[in-house]
N, C-alpha and C. Protein backbone atom coordinates (compact mmCIF):
# COMPACT_ATOMS: atom_id res chain seq x y z
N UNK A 1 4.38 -12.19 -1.84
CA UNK A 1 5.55 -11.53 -2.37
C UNK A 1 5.56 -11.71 -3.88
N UNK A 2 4.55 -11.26 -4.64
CA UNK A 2 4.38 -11.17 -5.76
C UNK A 2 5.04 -9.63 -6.52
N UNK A 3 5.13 -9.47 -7.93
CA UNK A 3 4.98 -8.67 -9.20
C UNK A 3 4.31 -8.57 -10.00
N UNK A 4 3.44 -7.74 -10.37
CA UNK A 4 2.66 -7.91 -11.22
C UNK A 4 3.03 -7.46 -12.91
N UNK A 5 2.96 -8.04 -13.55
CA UNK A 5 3.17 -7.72 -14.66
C UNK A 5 2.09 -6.83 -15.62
N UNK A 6 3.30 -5.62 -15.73
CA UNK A 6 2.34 -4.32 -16.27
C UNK A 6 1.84 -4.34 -17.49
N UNK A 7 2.74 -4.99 -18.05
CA UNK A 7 2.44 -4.98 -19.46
C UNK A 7 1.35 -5.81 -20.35
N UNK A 8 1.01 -6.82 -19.76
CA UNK A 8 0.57 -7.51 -20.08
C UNK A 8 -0.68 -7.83 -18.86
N UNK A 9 -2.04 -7.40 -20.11
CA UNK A 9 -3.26 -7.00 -18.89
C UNK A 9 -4.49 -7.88 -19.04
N UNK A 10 -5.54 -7.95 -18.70
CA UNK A 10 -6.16 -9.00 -18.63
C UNK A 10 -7.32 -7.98 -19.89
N UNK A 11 -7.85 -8.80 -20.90
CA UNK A 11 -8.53 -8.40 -21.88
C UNK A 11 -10.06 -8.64 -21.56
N UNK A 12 -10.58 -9.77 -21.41
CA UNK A 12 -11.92 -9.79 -20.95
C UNK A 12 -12.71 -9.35 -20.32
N UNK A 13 -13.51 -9.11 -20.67
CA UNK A 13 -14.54 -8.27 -20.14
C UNK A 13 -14.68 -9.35 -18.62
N UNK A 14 -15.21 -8.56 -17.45
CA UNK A 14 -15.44 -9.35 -16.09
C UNK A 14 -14.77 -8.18 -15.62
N UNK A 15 -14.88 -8.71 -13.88
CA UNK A 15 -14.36 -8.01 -13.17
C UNK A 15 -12.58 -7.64 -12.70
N UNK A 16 -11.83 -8.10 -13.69
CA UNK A 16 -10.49 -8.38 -13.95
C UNK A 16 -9.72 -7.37 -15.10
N UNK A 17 -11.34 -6.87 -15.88
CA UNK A 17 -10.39 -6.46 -16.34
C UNK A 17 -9.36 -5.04 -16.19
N UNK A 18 -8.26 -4.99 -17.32
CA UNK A 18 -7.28 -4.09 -16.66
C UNK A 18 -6.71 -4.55 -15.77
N UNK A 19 -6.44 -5.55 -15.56
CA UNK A 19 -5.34 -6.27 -13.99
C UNK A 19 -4.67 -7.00 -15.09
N UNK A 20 -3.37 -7.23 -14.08
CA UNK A 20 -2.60 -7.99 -14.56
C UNK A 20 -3.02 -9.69 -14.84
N UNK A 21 -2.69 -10.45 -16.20
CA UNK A 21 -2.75 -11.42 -16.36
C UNK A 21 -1.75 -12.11 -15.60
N UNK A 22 -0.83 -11.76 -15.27
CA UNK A 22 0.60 -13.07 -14.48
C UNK A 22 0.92 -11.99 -13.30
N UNK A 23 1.42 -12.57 -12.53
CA UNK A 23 1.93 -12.06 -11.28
C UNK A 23 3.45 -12.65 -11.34
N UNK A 24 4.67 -12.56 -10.89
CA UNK A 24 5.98 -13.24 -10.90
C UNK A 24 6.08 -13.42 -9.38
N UNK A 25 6.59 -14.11 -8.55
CA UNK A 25 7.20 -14.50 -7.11
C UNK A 25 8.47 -14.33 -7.52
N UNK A 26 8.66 -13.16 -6.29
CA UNK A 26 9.70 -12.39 -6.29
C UNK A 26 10.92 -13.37 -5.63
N UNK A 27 12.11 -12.77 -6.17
CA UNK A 27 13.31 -13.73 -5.93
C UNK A 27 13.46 -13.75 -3.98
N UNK A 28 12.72 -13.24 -3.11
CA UNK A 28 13.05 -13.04 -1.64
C UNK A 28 12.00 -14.01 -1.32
N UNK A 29 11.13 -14.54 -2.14
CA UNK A 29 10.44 -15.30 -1.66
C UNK A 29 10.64 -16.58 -0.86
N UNK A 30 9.74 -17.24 0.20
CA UNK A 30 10.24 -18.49 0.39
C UNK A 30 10.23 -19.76 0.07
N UNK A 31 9.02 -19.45 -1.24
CA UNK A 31 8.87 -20.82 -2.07
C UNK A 31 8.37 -20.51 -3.35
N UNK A 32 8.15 -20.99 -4.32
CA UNK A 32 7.98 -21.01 -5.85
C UNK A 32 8.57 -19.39 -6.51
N UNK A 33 10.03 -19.31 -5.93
CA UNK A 33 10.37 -18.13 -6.63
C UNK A 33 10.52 -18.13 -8.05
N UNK A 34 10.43 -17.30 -8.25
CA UNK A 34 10.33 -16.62 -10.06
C UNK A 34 9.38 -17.14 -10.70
N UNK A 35 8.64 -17.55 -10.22
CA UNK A 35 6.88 -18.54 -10.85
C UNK A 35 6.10 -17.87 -11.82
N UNK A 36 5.54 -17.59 -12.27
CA UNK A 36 4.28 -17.24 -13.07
C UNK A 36 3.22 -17.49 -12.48
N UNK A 37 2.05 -16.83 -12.11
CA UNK A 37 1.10 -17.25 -11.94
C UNK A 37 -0.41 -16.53 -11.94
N UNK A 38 -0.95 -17.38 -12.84
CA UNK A 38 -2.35 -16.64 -13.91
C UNK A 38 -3.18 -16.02 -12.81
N UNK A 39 -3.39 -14.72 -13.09
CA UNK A 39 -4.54 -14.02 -12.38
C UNK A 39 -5.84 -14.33 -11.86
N UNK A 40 -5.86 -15.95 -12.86
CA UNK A 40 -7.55 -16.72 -12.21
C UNK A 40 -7.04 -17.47 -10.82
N UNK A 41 -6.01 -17.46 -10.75
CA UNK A 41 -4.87 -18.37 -9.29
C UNK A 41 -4.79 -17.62 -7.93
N UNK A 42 -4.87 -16.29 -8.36
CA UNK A 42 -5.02 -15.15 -6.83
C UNK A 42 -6.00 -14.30 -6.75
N UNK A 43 -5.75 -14.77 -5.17
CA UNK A 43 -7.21 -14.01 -4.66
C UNK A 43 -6.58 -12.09 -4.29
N UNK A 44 -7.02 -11.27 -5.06
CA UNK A 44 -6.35 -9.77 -4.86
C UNK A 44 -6.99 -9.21 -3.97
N UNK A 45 -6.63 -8.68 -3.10
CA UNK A 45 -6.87 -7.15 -1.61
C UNK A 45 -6.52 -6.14 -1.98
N UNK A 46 -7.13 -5.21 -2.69
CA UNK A 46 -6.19 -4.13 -3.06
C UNK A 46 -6.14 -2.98 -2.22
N UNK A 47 -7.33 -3.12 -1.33
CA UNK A 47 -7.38 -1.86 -0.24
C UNK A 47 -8.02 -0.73 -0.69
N UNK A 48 -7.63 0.66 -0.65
CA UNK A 48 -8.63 1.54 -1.16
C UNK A 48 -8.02 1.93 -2.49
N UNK A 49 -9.28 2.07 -3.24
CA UNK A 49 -8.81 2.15 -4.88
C UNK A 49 -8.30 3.75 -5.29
N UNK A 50 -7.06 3.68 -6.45
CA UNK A 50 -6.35 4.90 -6.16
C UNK A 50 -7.16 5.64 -8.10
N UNK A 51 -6.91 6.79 -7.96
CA UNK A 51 -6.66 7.16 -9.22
C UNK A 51 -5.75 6.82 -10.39
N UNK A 52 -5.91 6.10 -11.59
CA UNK A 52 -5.37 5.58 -12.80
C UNK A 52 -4.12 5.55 -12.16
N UNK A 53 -3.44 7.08 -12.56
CA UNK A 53 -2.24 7.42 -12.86
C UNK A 53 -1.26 6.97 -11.30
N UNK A 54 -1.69 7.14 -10.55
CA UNK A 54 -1.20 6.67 -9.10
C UNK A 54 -1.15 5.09 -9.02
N UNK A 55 -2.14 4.72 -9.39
CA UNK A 55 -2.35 2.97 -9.47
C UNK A 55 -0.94 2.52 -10.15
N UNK A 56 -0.67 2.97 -11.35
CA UNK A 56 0.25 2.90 -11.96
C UNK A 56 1.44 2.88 -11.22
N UNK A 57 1.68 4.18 -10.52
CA UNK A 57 3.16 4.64 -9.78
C UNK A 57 3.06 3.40 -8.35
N UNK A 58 2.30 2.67 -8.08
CA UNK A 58 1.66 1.62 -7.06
C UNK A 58 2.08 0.29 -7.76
N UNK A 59 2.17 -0.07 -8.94
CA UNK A 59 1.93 -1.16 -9.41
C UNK A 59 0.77 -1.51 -9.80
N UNK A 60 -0.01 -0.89 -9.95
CA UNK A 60 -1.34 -1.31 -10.10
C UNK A 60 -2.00 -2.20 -8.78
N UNK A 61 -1.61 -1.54 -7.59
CA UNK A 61 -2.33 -2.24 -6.31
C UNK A 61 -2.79 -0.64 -5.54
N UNK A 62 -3.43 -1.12 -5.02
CA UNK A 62 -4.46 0.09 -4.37
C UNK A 62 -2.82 0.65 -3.04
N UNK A 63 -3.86 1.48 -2.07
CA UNK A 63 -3.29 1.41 -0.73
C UNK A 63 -3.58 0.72 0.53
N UNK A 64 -2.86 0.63 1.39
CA UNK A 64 -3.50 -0.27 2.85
C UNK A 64 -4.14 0.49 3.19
N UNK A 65 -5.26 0.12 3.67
CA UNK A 65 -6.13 0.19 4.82
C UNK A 65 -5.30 1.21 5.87
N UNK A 66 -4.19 0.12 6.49
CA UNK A 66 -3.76 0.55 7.60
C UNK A 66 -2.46 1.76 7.57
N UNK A 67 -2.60 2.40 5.78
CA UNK A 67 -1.52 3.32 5.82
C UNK A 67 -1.79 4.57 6.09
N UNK A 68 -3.39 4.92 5.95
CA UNK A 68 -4.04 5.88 6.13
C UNK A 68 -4.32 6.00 8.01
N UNK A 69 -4.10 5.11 8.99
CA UNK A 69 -4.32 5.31 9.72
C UNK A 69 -3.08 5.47 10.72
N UNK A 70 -1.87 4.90 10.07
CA UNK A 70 -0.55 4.99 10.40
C UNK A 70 -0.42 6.70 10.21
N UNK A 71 -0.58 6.99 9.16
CA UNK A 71 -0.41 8.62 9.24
C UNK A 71 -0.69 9.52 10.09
N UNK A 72 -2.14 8.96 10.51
CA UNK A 72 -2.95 9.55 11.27
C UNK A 72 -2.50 9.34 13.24
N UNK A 73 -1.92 8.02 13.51
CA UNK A 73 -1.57 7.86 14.80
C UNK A 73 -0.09 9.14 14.62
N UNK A 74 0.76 9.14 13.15
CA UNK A 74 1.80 10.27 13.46
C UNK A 74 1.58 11.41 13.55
N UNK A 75 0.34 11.94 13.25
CA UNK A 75 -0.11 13.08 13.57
C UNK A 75 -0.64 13.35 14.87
N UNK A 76 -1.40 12.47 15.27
CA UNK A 76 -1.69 12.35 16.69
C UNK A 76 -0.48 12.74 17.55
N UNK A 77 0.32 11.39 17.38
CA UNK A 77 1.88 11.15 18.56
C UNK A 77 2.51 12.98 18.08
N UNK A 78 2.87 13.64 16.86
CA UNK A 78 3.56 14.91 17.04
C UNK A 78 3.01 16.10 17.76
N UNK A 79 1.27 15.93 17.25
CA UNK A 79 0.53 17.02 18.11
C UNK A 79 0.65 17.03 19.58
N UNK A 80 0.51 15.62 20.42
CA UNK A 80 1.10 15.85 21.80
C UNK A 80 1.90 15.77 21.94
N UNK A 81 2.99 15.28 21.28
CA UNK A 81 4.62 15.84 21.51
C UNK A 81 5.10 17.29 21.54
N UNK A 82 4.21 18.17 20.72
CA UNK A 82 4.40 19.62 20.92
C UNK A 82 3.29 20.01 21.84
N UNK A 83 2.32 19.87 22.39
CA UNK A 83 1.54 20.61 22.90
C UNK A 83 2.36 19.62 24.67
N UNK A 84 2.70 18.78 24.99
CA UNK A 84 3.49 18.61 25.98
C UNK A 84 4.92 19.34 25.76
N UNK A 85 5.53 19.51 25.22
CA UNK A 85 6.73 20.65 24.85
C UNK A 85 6.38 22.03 25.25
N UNK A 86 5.29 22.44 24.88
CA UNK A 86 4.91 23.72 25.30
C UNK A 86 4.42 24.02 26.68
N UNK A 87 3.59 23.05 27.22
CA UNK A 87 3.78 23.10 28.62
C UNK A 87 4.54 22.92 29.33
N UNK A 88 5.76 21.95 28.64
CA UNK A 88 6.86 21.94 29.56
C UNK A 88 7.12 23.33 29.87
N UNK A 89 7.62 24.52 28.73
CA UNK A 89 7.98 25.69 28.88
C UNK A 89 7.48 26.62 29.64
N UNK A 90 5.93 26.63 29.34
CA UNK A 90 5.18 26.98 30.38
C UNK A 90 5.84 26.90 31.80
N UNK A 91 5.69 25.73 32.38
CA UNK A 91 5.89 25.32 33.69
C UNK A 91 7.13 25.66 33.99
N UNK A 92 8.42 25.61 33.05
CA UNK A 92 9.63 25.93 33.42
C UNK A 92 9.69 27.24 33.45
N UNK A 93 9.09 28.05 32.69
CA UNK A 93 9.05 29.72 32.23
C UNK A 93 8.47 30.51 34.09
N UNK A 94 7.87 29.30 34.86
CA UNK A 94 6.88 29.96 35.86
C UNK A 94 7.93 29.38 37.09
N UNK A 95 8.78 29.11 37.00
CA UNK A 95 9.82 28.84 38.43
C UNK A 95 10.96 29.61 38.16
């Protein structure tokens, strides 16, 4: 339950850079709220990497894994929700 702090980005060359130098623990947290803590301190998951400008509107964290597939089970669950809808009609249309 971190924040990353936008403004302030990591300068060195490595694989960091452009990330945030501090992260904050957010006030809902259940321990070391409102903390600081240096970017060499967490280990980051960012999931699949987005375009600049989106990263941005993200916080500068990627997307889940599992949001792309959440979409995908709601597309699933509506397609047989209508294609069982339509047979219902079917079947009712034929008595």
């Amino acid at each position: 339950m971190v924040e990353p702090s936008l403004f302030d980005l990591v300068t060195d060359y490595g694989p960091s850079l452009g990330l945030p130098k501090y992260y904050r623990v957010t006030a809902m947290a259940p321990a070391l709220v409102n903390q600081r803590i240096h970017y060499s301190r967490v280990i980051r998951f960012d999931g699949i990497k987005l375009p600049y400008w989106q990263k941005v509107m993200e916080n500068l964290w990627g997307i889940s894994v599992l949001e792309r597939m959440y979409d995908r089970m709601i597309a699933f669950d509506s397609a047989t929700t209508g294609a069982a809808s339509i047979s219902l009609q079917i079947i009712h249309s034929q008595l």
